[in-house]
N, C-alpha and C. Protein backbone atom coordinates (compact mmCIF):
# COMPACT_ATOMS: atom_id res chain seq x y z
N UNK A 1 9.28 -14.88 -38.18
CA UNK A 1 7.85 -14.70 -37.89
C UNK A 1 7.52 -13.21 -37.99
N UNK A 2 6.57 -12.49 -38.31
CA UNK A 2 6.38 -11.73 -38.52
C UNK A 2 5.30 -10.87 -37.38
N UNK A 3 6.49 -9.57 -36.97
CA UNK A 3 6.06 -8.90 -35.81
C UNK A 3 5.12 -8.92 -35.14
N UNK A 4 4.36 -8.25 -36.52
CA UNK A 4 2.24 -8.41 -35.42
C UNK A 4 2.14 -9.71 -34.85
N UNK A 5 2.14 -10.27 -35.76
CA UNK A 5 1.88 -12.16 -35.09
C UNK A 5 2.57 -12.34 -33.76
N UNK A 6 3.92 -11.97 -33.81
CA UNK A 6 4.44 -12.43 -32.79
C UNK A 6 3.83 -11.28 -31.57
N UNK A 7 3.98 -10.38 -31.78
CA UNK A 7 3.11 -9.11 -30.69
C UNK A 7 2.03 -10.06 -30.30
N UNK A 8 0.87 -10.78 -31.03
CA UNK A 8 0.09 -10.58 -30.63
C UNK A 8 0.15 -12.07 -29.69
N UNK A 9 1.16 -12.86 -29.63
CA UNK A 9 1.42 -14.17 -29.40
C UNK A 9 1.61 -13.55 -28.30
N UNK A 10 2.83 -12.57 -27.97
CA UNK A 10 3.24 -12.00 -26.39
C UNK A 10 2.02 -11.94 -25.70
N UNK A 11 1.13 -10.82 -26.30
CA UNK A 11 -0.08 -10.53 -25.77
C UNK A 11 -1.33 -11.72 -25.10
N UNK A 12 -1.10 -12.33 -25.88
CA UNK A 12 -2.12 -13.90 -25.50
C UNK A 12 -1.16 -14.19 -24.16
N UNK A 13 0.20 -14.40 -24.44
CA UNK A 13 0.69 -15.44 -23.18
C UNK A 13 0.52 -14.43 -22.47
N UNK A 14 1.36 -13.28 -21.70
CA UNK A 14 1.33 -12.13 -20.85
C UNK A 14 -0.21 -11.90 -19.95
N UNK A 15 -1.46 -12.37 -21.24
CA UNK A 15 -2.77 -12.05 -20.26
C UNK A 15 -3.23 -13.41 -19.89
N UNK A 16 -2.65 -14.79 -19.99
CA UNK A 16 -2.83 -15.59 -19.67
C UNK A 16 -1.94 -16.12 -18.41
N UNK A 17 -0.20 -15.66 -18.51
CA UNK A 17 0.28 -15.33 -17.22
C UNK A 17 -0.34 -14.96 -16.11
N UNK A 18 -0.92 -13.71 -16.35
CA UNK A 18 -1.13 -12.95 -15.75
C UNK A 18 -2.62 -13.41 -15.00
N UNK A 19 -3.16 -13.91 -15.42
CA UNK A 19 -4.56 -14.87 -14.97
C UNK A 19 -4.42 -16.36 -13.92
N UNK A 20 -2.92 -16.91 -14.99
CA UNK A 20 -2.47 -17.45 -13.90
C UNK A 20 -2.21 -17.01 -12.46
N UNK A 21 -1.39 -16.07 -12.37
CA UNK A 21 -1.19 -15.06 -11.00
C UNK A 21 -2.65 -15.22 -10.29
N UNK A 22 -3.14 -14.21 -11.05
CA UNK A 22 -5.10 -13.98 -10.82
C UNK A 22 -5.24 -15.18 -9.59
N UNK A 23 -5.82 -16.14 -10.46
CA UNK A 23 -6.47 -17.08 -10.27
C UNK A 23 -5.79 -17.92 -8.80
N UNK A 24 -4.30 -17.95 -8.63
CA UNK A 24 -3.46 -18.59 -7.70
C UNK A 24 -3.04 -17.59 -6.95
N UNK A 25 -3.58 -16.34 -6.45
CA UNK A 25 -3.80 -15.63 -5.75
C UNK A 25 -4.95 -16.09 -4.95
N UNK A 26 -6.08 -16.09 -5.73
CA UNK A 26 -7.46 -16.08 -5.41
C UNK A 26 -7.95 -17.66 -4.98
N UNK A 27 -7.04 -18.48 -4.90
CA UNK A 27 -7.22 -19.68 -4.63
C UNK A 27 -6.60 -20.02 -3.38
N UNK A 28 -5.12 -19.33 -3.23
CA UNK A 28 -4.19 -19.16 -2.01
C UNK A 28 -4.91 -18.44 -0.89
N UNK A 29 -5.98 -17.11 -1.20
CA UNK A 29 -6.09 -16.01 -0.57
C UNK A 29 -7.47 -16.32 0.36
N UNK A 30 -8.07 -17.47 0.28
CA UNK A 30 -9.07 -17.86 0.81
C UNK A 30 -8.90 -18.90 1.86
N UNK A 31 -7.43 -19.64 1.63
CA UNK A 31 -7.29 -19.88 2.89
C UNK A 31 -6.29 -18.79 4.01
N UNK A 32 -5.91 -18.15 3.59
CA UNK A 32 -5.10 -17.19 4.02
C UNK A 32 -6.12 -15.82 4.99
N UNK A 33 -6.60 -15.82 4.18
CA UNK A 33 -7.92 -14.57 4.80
C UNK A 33 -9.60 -15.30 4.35
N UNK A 34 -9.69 -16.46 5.78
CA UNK A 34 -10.94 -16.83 5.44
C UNK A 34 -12.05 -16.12 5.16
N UNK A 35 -13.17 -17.15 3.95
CA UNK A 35 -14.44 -16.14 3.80
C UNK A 35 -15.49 -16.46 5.61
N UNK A 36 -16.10 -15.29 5.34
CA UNK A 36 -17.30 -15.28 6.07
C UNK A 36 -17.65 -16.92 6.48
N UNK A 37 -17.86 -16.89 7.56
CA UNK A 37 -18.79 -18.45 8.15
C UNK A 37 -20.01 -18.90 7.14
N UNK A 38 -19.66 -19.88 6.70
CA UNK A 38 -21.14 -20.36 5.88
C UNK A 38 -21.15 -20.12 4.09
N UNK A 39 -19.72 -19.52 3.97
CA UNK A 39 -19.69 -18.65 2.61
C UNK A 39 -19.07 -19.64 1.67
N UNK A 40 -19.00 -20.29 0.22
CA UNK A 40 -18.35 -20.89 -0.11
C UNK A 40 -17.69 -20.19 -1.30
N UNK A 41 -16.32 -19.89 -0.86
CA UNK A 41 -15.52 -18.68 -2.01
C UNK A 41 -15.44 -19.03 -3.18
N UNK A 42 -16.08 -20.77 -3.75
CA UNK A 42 -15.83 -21.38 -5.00
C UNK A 42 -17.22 -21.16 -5.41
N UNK A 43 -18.50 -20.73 -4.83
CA UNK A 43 -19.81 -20.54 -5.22
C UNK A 43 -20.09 -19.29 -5.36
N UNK A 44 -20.46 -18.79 -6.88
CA UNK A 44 -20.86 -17.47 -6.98
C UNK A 44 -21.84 -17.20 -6.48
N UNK A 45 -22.72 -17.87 -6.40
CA UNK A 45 -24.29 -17.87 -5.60
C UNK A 45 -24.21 -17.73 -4.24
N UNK A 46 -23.32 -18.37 -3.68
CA UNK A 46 -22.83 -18.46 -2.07
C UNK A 46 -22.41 -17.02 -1.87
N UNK A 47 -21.51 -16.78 -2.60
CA UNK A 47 -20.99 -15.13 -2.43
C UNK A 47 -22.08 -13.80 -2.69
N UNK A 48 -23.07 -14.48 -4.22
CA UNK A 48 -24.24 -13.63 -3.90
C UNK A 48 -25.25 -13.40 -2.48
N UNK A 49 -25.46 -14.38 -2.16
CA UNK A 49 -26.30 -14.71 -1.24
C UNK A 49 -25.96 -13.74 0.52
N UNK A 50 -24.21 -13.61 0.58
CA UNK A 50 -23.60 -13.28 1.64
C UNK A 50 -22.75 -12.54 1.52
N UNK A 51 -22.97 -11.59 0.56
CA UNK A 51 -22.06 -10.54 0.35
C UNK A 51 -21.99 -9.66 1.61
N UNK A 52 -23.21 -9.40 2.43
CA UNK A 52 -23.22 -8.39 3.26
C UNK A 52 -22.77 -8.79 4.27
N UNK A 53 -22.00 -10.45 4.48
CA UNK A 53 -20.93 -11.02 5.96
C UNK A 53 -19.95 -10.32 5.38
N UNK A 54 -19.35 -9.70 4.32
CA UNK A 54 -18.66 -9.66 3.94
C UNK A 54 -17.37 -8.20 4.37
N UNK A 55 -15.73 -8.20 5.32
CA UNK A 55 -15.67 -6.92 5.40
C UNK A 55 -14.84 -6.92 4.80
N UNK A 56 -13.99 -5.46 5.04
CA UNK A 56 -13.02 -4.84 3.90
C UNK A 56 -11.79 -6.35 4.33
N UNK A 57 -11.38 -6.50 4.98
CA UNK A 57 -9.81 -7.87 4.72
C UNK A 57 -10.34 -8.41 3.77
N UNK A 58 -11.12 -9.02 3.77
CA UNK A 58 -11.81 -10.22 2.48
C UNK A 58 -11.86 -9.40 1.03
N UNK A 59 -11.90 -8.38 1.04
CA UNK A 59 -11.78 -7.63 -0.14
C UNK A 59 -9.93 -7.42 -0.85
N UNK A 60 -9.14 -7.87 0.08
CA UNK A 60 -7.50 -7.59 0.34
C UNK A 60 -6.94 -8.75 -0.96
N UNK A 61 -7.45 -9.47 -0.84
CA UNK A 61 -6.89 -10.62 -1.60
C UNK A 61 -7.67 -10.46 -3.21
N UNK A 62 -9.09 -10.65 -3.38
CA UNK A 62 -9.15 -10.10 -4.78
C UNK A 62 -8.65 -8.78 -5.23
N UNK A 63 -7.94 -7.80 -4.59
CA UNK A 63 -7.54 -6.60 -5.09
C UNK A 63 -6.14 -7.05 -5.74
N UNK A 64 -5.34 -8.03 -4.46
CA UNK A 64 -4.12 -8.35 -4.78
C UNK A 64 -4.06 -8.79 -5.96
N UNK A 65 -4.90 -9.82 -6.32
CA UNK A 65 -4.88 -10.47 -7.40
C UNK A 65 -5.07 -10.06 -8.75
N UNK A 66 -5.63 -8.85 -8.59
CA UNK A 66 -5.90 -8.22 -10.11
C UNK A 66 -5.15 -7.34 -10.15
N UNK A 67 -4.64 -6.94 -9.36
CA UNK A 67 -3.30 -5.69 -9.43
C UNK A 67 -2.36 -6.83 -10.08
N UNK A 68 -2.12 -7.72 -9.00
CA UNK A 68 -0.24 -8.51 -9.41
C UNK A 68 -0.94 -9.05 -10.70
N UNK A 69 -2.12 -10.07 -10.82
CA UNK A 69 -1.99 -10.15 -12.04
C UNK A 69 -1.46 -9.52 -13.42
N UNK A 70 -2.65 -8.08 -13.50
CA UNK A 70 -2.26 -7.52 -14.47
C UNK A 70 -0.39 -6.64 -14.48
N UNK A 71 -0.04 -7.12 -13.37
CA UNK A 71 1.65 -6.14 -12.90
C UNK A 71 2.09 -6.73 -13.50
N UNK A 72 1.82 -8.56 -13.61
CA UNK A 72 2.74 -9.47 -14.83
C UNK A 72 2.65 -9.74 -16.13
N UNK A 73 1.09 -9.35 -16.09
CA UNK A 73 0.97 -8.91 -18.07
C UNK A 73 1.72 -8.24 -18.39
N UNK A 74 1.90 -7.02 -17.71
CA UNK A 74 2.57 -5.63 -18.38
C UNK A 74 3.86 -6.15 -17.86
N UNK A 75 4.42 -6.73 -17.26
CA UNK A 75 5.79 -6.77 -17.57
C UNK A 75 6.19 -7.78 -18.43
N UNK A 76 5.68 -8.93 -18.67
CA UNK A 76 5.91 -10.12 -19.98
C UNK A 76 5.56 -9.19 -21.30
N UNK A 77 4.80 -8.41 -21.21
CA UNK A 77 4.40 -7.63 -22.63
C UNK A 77 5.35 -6.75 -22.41
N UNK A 78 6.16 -6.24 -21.39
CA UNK A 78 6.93 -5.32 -21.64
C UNK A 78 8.10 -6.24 -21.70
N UNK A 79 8.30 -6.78 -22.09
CA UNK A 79 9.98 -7.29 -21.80
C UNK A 79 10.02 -7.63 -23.12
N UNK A 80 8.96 -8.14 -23.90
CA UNK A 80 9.14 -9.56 -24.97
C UNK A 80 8.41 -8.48 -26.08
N UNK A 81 7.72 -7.59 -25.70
CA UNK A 81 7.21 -6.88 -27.20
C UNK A 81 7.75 -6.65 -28.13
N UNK A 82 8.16 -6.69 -29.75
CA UNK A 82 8.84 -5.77 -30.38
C UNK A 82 8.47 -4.73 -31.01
N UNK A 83 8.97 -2.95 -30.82
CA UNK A 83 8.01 -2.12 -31.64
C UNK A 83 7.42 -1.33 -30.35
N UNK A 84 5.97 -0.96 -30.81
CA UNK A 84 5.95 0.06 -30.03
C UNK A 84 5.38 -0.36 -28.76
N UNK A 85 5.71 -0.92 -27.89
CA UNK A 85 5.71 -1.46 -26.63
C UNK A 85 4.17 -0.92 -25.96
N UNK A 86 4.25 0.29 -25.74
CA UNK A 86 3.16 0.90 -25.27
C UNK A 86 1.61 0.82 -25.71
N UNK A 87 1.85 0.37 -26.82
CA UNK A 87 0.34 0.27 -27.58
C UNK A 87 -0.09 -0.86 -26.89
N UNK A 88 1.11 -2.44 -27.13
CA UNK A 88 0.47 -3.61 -26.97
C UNK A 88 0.45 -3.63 -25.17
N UNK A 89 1.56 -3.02 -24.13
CA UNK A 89 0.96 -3.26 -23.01
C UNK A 89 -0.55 -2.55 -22.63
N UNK A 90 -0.92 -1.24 -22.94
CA UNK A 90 -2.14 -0.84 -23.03
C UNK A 90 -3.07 -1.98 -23.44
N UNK A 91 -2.57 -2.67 -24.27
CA UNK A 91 -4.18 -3.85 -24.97
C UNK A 91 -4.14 -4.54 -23.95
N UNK A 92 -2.66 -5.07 -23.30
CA UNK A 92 -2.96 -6.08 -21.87
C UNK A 92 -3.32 -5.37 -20.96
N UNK A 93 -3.26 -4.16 -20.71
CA UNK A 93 -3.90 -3.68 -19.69
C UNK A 93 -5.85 -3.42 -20.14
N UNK A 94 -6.12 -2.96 -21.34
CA UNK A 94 -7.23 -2.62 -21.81
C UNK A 94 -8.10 -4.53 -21.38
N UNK A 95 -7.59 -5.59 -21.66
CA UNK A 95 -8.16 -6.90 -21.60
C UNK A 95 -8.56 -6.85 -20.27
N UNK A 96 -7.31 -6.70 -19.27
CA UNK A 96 -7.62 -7.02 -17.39
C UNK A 96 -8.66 -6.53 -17.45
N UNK A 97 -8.39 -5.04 -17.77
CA UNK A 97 -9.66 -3.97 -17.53
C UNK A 97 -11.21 -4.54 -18.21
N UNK A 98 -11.26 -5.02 -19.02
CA UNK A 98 -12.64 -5.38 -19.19
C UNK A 98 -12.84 -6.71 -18.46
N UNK A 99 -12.13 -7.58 -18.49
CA UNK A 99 -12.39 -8.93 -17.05
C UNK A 99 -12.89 -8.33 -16.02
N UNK A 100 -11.81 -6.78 -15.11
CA UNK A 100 -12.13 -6.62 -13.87
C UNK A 100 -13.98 -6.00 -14.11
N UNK A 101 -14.44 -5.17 -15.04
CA UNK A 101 -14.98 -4.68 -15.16
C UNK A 101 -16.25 -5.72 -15.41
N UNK A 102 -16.15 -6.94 -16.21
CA UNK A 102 -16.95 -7.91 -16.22
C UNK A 102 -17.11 -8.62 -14.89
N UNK A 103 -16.63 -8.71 -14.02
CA UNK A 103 -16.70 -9.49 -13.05
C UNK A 103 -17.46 -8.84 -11.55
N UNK A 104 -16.74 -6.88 -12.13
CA UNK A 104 -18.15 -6.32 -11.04
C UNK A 104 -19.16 -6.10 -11.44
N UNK A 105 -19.17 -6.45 -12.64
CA UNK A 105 -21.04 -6.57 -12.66
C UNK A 105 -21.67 -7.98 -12.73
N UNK A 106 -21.35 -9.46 -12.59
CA UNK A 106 -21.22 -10.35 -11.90
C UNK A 106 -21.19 -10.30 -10.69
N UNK A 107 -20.41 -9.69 -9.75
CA UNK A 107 -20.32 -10.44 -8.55
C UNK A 107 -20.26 -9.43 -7.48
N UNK A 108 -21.07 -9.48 -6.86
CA UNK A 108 -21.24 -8.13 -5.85
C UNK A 108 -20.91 -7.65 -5.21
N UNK A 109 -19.80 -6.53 -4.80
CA UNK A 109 -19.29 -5.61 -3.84
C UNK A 109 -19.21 -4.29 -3.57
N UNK A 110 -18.83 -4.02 -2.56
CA UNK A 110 -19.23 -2.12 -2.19
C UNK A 110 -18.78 -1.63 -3.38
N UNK A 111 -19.15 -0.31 -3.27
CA UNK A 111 -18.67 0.66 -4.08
C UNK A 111 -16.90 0.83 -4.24
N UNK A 112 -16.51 1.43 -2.72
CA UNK A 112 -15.13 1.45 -2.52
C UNK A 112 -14.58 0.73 -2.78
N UNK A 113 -14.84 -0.63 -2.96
CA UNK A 113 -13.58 -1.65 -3.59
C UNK A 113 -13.92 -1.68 -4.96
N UNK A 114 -15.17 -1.64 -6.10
CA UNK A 114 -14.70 -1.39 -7.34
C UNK A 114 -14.04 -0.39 -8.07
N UNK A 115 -14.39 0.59 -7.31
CA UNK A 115 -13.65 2.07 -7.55
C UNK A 115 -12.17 1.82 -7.72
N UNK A 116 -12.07 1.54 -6.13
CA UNK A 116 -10.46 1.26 -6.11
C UNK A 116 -10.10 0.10 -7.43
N UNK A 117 -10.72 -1.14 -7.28
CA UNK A 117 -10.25 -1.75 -7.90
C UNK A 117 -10.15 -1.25 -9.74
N UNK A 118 -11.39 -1.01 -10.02
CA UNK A 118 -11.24 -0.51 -11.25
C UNK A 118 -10.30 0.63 -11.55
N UNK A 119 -9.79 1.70 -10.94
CA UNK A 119 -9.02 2.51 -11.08
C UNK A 119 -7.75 2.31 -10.56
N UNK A 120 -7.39 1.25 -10.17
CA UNK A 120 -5.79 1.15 -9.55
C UNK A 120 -5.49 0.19 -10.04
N UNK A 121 -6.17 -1.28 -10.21
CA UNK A 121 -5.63 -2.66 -10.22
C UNK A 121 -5.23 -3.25 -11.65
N UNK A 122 -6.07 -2.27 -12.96
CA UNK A 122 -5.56 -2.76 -14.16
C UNK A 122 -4.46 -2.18 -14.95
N UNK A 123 -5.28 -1.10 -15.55
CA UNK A 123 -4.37 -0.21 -16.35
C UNK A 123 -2.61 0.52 -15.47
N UNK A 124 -3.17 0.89 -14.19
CA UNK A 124 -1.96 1.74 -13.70
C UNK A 124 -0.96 0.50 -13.07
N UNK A 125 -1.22 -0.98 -12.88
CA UNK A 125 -0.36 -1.59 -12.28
C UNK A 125 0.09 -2.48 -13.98
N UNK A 126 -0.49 -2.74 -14.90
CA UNK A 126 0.12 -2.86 -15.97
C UNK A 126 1.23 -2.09 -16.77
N UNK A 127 0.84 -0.84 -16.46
CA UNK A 127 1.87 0.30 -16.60
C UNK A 127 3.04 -0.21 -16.10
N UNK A 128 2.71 -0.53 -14.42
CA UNK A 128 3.86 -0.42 -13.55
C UNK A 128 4.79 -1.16 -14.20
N UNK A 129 4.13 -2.39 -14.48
CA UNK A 129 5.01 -4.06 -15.25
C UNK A 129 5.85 -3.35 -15.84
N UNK A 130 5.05 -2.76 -16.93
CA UNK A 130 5.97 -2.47 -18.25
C UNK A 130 7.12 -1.54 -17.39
N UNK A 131 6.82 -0.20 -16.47
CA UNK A 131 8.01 0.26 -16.66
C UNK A 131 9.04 -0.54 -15.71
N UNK A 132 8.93 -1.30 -14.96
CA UNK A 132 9.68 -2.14 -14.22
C UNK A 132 11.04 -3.01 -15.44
N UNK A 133 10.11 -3.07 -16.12
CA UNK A 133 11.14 -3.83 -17.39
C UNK A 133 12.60 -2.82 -17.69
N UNK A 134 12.09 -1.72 -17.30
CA UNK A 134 12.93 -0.41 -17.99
C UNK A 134 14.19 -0.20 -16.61
């Protein structure tokens, strides 16, 4: 099979892994650290509506989730890449990064947690994956 193809095959599964994580974080993490009284964590509208019940713990679990997520892109892209490793975990990290980035402008929270989140949870914990492989 021929490299790119297969690179880009890693790349598909690694950000789909890694969504897996996401997603079974964020499904686990709501009964674990209930939402707000009255809030329904499966309704975006519900969460619009009551963002401001909302405090920093409840923010603990979507952070988790987009950090470990993208921690297992970059390490499936780092383990299985062939070639120049760094380019294609950057693209899995560059993908999280536009999800996380699509989703705060969707779905409403303080400042301090997109900050954080946007600057810690994609690119630098995808990194981490990859160098964990090493």
């Amino acid at each position: 099979m021929n490299k790119t193809v297969k690179n880009i095959l890693i790349v598909i599964a690694a950000v789909i892994a890694g969504s897996v994580v996401n997603m079974g974080i964020i499904m686990l993490g709501s009964s674990i650290i209930l939402p707000p009284a009255g809030v329904d964590p499966n309704d975006l509208e519900s969460i619009k509506a009551n963002i401001d019940l909302y405090e920093w713990k409840h923010f603990i679990v979507p952070f988790l989730a987009h950090a470990l997520g993208s921690l297992v892109g970059g390490f499936i892209a780092g383990k299985f890449i062939e070639g120049k490793k760094g380019f294609w975990v950057g693209l899995v990290a560059g993908l999280f990064l536009g999800g996380g980035v699509t989703a705060a402008t969707m779905i409403p929270a303080p400042t301090w947690f997109l900050v954080l989140d946007i600057v810690v949870a994609y690119i630098p914990m995808a990194w981490l994956g990859y160098k964990l492989v090493k």
